[in-house]
PDB file of N, CA and C in Angstrom:
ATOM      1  N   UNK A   1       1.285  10.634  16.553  1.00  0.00           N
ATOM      2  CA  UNK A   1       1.455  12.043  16.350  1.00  0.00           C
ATOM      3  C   UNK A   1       0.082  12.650  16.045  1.00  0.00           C
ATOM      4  N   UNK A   2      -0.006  13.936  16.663  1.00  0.00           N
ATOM      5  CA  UNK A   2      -1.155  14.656  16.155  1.00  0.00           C
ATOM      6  C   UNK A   2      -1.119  15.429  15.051  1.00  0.00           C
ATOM      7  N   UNK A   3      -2.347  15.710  14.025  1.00  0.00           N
ATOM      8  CA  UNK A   3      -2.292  16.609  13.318  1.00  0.00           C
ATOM      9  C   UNK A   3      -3.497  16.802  12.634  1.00  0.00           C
ATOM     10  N   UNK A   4      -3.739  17.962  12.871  1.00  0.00           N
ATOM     11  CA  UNK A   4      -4.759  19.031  12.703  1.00  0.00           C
ATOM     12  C   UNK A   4      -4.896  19.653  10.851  1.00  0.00           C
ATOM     13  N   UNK A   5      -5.709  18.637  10.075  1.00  0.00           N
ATOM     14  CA  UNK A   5      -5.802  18.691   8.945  1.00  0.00           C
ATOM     15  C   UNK A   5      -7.815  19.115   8.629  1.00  0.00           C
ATOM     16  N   UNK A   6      -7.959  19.854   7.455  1.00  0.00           N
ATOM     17  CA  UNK A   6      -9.306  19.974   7.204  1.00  0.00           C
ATOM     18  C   UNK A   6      -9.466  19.351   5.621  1.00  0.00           C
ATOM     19  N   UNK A   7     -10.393  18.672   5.755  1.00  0.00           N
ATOM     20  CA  UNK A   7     -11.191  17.801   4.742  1.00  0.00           C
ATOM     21  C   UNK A   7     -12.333  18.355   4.391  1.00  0.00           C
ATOM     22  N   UNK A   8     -12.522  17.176   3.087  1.00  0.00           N
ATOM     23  CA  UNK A   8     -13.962  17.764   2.687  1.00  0.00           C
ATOM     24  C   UNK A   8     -15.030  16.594   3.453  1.00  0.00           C
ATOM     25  N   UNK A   9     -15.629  16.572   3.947  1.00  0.00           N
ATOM     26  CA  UNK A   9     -16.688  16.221   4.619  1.00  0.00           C
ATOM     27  C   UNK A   9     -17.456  15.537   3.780  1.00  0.00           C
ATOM     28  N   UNK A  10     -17.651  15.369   2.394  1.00  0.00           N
ATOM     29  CA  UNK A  10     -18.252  14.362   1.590  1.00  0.00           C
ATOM     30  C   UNK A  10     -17.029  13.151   1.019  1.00  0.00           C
ATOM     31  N   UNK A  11     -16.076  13.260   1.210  1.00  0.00           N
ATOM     32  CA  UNK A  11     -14.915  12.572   1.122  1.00  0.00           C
ATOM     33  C   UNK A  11     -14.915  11.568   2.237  1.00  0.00           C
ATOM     34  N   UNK A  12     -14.731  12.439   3.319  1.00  0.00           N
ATOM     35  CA  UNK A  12     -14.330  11.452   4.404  1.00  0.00           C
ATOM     36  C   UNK A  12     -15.571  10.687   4.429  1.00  0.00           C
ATOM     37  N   UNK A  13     -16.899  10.790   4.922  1.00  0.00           N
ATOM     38  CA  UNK A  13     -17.920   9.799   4.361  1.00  0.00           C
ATOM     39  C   UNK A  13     -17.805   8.680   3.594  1.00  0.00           C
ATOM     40  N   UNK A  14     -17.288   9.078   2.336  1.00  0.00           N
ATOM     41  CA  UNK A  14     -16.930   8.096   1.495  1.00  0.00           C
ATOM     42  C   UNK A  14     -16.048   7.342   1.691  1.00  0.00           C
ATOM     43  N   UNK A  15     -14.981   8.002   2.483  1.00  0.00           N
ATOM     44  CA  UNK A  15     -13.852   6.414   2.616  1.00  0.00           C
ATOM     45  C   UNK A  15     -14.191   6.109   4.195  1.00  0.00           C
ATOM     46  N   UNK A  16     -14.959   6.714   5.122  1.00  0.00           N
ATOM     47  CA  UNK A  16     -15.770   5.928   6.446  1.00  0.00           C
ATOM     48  C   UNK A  16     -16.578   4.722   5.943  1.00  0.00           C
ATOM     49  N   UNK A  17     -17.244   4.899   4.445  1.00  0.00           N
ATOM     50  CA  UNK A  17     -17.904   4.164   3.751  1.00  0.00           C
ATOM     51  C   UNK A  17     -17.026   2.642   3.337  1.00  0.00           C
ATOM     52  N   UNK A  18     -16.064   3.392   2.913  1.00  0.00           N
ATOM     53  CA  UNK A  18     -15.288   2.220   1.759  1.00  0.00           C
ATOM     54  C   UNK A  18     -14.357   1.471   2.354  1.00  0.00           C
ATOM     55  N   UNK A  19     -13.853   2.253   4.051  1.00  0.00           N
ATOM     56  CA  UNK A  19     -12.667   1.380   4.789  1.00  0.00           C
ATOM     57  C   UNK A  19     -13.407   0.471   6.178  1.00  0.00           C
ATOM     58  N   UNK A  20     -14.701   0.909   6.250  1.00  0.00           N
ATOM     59  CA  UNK A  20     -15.635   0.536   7.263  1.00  0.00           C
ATOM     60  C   UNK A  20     -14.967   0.996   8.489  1.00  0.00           C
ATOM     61  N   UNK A  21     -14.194   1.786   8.184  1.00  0.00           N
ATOM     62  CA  UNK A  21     -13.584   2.196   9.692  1.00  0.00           C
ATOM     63  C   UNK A  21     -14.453   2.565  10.394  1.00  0.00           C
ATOM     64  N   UNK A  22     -14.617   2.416  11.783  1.00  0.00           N
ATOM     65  CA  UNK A  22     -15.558   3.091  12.797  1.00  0.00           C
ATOM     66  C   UNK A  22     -14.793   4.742  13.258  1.00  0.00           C
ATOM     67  N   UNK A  23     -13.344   5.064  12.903  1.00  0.00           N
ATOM     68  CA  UNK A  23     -13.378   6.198  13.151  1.00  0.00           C
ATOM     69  C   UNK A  23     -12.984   6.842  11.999  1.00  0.00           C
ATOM     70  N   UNK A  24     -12.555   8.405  12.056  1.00  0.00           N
ATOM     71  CA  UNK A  24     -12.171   8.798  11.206  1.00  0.00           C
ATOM     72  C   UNK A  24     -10.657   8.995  11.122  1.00  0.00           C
ATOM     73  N   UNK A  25     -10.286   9.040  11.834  1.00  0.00           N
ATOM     74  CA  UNK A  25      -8.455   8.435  12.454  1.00  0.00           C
ATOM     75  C   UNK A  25      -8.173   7.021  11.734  1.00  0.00           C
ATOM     76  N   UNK A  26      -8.931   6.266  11.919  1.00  0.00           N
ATOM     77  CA  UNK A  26      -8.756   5.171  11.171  1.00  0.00           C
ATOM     78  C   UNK A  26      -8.976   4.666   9.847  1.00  0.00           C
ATOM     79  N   UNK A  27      -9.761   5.422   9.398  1.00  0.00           N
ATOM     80  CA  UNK A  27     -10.460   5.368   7.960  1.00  0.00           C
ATOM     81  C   UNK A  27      -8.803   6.230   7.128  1.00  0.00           C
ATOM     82  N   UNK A  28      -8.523   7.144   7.869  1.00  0.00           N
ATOM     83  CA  UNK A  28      -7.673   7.629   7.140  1.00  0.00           C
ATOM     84  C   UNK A  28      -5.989   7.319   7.361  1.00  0.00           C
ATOM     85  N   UNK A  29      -5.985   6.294   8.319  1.00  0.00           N
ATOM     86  CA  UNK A  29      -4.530   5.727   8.581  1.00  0.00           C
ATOM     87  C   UNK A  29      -4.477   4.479   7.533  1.00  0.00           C
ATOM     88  N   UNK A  30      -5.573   3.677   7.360  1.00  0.00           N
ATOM     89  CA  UNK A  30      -6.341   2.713   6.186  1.00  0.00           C
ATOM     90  C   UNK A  30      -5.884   3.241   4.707  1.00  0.00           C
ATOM     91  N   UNK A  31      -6.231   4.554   4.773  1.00  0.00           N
ATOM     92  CA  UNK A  31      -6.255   5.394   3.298  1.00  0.00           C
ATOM     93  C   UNK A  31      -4.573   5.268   3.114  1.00  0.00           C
ATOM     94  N   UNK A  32      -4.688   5.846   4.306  1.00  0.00           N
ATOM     95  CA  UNK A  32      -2.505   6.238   3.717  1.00  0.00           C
ATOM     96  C   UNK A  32      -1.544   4.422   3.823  1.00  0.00           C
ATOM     97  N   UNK A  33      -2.284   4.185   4.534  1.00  0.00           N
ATOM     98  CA  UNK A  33      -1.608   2.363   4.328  1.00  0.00           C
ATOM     99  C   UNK A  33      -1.299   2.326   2.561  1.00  0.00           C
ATOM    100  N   UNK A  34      -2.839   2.310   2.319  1.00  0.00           N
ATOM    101  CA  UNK A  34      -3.515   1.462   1.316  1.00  0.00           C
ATOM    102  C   UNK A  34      -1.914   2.298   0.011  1.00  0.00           C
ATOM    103  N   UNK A  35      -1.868   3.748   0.108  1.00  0.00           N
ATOM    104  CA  UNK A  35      -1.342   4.585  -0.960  1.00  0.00           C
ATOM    105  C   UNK A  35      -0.142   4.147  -0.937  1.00  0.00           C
ATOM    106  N   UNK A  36       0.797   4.408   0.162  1.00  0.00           N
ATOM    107  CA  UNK A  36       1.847   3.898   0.550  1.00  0.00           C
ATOM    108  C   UNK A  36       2.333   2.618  -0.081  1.00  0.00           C
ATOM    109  N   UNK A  37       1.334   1.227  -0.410  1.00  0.00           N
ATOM    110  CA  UNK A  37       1.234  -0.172  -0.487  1.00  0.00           C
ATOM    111  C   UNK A  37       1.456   0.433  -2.021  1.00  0.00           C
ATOM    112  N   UNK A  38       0.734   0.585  -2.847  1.00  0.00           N
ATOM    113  CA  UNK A  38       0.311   0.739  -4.095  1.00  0.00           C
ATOM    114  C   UNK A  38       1.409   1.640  -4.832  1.00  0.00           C
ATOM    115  N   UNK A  39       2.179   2.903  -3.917  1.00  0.00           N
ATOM    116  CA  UNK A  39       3.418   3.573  -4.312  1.00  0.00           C
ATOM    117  C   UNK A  39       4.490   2.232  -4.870  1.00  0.00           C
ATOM    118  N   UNK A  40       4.267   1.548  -3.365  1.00  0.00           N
ATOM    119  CA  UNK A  40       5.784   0.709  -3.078  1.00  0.00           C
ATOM    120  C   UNK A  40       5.588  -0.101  -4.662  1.00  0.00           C
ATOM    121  N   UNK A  41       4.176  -0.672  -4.651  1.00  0.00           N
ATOM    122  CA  UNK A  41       3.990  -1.806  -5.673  1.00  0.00           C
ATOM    123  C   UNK A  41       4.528  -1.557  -6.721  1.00  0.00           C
ATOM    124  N   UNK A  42       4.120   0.549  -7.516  1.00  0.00           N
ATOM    125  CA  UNK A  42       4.479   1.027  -8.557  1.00  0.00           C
ATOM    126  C   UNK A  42       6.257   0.596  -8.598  1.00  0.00           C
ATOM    127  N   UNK A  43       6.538   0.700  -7.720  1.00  0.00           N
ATOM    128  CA  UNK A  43       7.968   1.095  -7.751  1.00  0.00           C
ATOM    129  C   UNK A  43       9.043  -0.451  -8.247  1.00  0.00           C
ATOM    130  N   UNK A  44       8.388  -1.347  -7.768  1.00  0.00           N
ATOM    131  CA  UNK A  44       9.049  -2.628  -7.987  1.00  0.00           C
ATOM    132  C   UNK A  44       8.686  -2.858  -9.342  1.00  0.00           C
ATOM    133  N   UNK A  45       6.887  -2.347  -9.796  1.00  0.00           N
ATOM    134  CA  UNK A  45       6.778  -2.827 -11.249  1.00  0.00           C
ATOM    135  C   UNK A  45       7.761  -1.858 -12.197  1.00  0.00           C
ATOM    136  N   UNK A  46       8.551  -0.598 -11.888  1.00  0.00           N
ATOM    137  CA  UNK A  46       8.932  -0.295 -12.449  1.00  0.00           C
ATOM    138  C   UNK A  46      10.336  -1.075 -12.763  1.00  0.00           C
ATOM    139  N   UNK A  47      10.889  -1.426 -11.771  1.00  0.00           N
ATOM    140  CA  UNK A  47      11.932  -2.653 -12.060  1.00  0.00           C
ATOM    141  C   UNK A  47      12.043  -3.677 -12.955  1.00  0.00           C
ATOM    142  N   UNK A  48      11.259  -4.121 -13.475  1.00  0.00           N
ATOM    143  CA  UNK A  48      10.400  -5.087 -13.819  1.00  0.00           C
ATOM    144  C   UNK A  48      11.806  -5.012 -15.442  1.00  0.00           C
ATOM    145  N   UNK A  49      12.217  -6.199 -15.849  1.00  0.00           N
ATOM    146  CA  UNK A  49      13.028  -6.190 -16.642  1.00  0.00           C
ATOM    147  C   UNK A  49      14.361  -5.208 -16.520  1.00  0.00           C
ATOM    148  N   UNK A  50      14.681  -4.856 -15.473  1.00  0.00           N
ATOM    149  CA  UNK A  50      16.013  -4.188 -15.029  1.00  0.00           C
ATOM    150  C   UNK A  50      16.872  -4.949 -13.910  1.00  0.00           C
ATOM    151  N   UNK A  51      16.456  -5.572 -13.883  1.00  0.00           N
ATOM    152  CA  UNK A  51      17.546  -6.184 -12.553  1.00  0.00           C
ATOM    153  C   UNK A  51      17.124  -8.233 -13.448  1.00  0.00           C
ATOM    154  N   UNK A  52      18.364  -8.412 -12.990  1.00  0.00           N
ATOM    155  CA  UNK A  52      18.968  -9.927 -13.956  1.00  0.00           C
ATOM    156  C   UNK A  52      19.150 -10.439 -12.729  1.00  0.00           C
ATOM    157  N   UNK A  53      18.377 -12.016 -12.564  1.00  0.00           N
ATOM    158  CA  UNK A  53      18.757 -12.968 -11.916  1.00  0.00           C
ATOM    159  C   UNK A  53      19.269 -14.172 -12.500  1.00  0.00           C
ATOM    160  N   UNK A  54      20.215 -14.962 -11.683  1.00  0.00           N
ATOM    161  CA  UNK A  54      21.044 -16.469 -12.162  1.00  0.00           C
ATOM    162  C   UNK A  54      20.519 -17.539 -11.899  1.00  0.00           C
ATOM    163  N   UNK A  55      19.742 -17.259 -11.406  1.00  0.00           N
ATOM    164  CA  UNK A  55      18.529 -18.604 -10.942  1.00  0.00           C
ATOM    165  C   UNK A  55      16.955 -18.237 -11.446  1.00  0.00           C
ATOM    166  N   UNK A  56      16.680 -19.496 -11.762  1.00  0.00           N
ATOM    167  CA  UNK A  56      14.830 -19.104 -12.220  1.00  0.00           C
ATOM    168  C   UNK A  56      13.990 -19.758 -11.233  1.00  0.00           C
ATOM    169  N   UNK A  57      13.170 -19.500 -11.032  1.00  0.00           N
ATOM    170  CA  UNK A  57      12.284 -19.551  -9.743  1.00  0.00           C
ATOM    171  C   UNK A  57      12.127 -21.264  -8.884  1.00  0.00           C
ATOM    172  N   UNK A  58      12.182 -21.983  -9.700  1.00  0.00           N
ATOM    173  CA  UNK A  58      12.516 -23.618  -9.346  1.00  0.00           C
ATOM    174  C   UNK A  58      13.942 -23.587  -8.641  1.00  0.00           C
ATOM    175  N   UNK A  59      14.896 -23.383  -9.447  1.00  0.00           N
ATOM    176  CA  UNK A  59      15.991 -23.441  -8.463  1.00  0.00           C
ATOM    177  C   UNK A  59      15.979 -22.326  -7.279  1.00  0.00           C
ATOM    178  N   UNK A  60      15.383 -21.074  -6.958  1.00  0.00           N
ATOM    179  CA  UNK A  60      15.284 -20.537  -5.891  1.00  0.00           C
ATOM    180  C   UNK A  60      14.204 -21.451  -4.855  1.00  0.00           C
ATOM    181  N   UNK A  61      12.713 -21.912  -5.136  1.00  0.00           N
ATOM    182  CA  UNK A  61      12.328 -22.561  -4.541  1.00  0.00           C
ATOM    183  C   UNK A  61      12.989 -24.031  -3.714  1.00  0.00           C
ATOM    184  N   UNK A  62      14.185 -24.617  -4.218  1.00  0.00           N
ATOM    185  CA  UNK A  62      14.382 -25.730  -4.189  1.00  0.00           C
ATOM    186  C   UNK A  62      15.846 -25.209  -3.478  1.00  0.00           C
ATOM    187  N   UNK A  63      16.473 -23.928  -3.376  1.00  0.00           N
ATOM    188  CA  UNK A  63      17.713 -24.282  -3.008  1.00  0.00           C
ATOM    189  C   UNK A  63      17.669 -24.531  -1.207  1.00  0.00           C
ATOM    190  N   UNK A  64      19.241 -24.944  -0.939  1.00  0.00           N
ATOM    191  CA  UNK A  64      19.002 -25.027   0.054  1.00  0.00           C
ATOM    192  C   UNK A  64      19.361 -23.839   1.226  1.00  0.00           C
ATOM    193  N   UNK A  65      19.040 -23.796   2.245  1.00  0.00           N
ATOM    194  CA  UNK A  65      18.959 -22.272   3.161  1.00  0.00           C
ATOM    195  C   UNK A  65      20.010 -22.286   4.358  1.00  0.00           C
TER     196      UNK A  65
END
Protein backbone atom coordinates (compact mmCIF):
# COMPACT_ATOMS: atom_id res chain seq x y z
CA UNK A 1 0.00 0.00 0.00
CA UNK A 2 0.96 3.52 -0.61
CA UNK A 3 1.11 6.33 1.69
CA UNK A 4 2.06 9.70 1.54
CA UNK A 5 3.32 10.70 5.11
CA UNK A 6 5.80 13.85 6.09
CA UNK A 7 8.64 13.42 8.56
CA UNK A 8 11.15 15.15 10.16
CA UNK A 9 14.18 14.74 8.12
CA UNK A 10 16.62 14.54 11.14
CA UNK A 11 14.65 11.51 12.37
CA UNK A 12 14.54 9.59 9.43
CA UNK A 13 18.47 9.91 9.20
CA UNK A 14 18.61 8.59 12.41
CA UNK A 15 16.73 5.45 12.04
CA UNK A 16 18.44 5.15 8.09
CA UNK A 17 21.31 5.24 10.69
CA UNK A 18 20.11 2.74 13.33
CA UNK A 19 18.12 0.13 10.89
CA UNK A 20 20.98 0.32 8.17
CA UNK A 21 18.26 0.24 5.84
CA UNK A 22 19.36 1.29 2.37
CA UNK A 23 15.91 2.82 1.86
CA UNK A 24 13.66 4.86 3.52
CA UNK A 25 10.57 2.51 2.91
CA UNK A 26 12.52 0.14 4.64
CA UNK A 27 14.06 1.80 7.49
CA UNK A 28 10.56 2.56 8.34
CA UNK A 29 8.72 -0.87 7.70
CA UNK A 30 11.91 -2.06 10.25
CA UNK A 31 10.64 0.79 12.66
CA UNK A 32 6.95 -0.38 12.67
CA UNK A 33 8.09 -4.24 12.82
CA UNK A 34 10.33 -3.46 15.62
CA UNK A 35 7.01 -1.37 17.67
CA UNK A 36 4.52 -3.80 16.77
CA UNK A 37 7.14 -6.75 18.34
CA UNK A 38 7.66 -4.78 21.58
CA UNK A 39 3.57 -3.81 21.80
CA UNK A 40 2.89 -7.64 21.40
CA UNK A 41 5.83 -8.38 24.06
CA UNK A 42 4.13 -5.59 26.50
CA UNK A 43 1.04 -7.38 26.22
CA UNK A 44 1.98 -11.02 27.20
CA UNK A 45 4.20 -9.41 30.08
CA UNK A 46 1.14 -8.04 31.17
CA UNK A 47 -0.30 -11.57 31.61
CA UNK A 48 2.33 -12.54 33.48
CA UNK A 49 0.75 -14.14 36.80
CA UNK A 50 -2.91 -14.21 35.35
CA UNK A 51 -3.36 -17.17 33.47
CA UNK A 52 -2.65 -20.74 35.65
CA UNK A 53 -1.05 -23.66 34.10
CA UNK A 54 -1.27 -27.69 35.23
CA UNK A 55 1.91 -28.55 34.01
CA UNK A 56 5.42 -26.94 34.79
CA UNK A 57 7.73 -26.62 32.07
CA UNK A 58 9.54 -30.27 32.35
CA UNK A 59 6.40 -31.98 31.98
CA UNK A 60 5.43 -29.71 28.90
CA UNK A 61 8.93 -30.29 27.47
CA UNK A 62 8.72 -34.05 27.93
CA UNK A 63 5.06 -34.67 27.04
CA UNK A 64 4.17 -36.56 24.36
CA UNK A 65 2.67 -34.85 20.88
Amino acid sequence: MRTTVTLNQDKIKDLLKETKAKSKAKAVIVAIDEFLKRKKMEQLKALKGKLKFDLDADEIRHRER
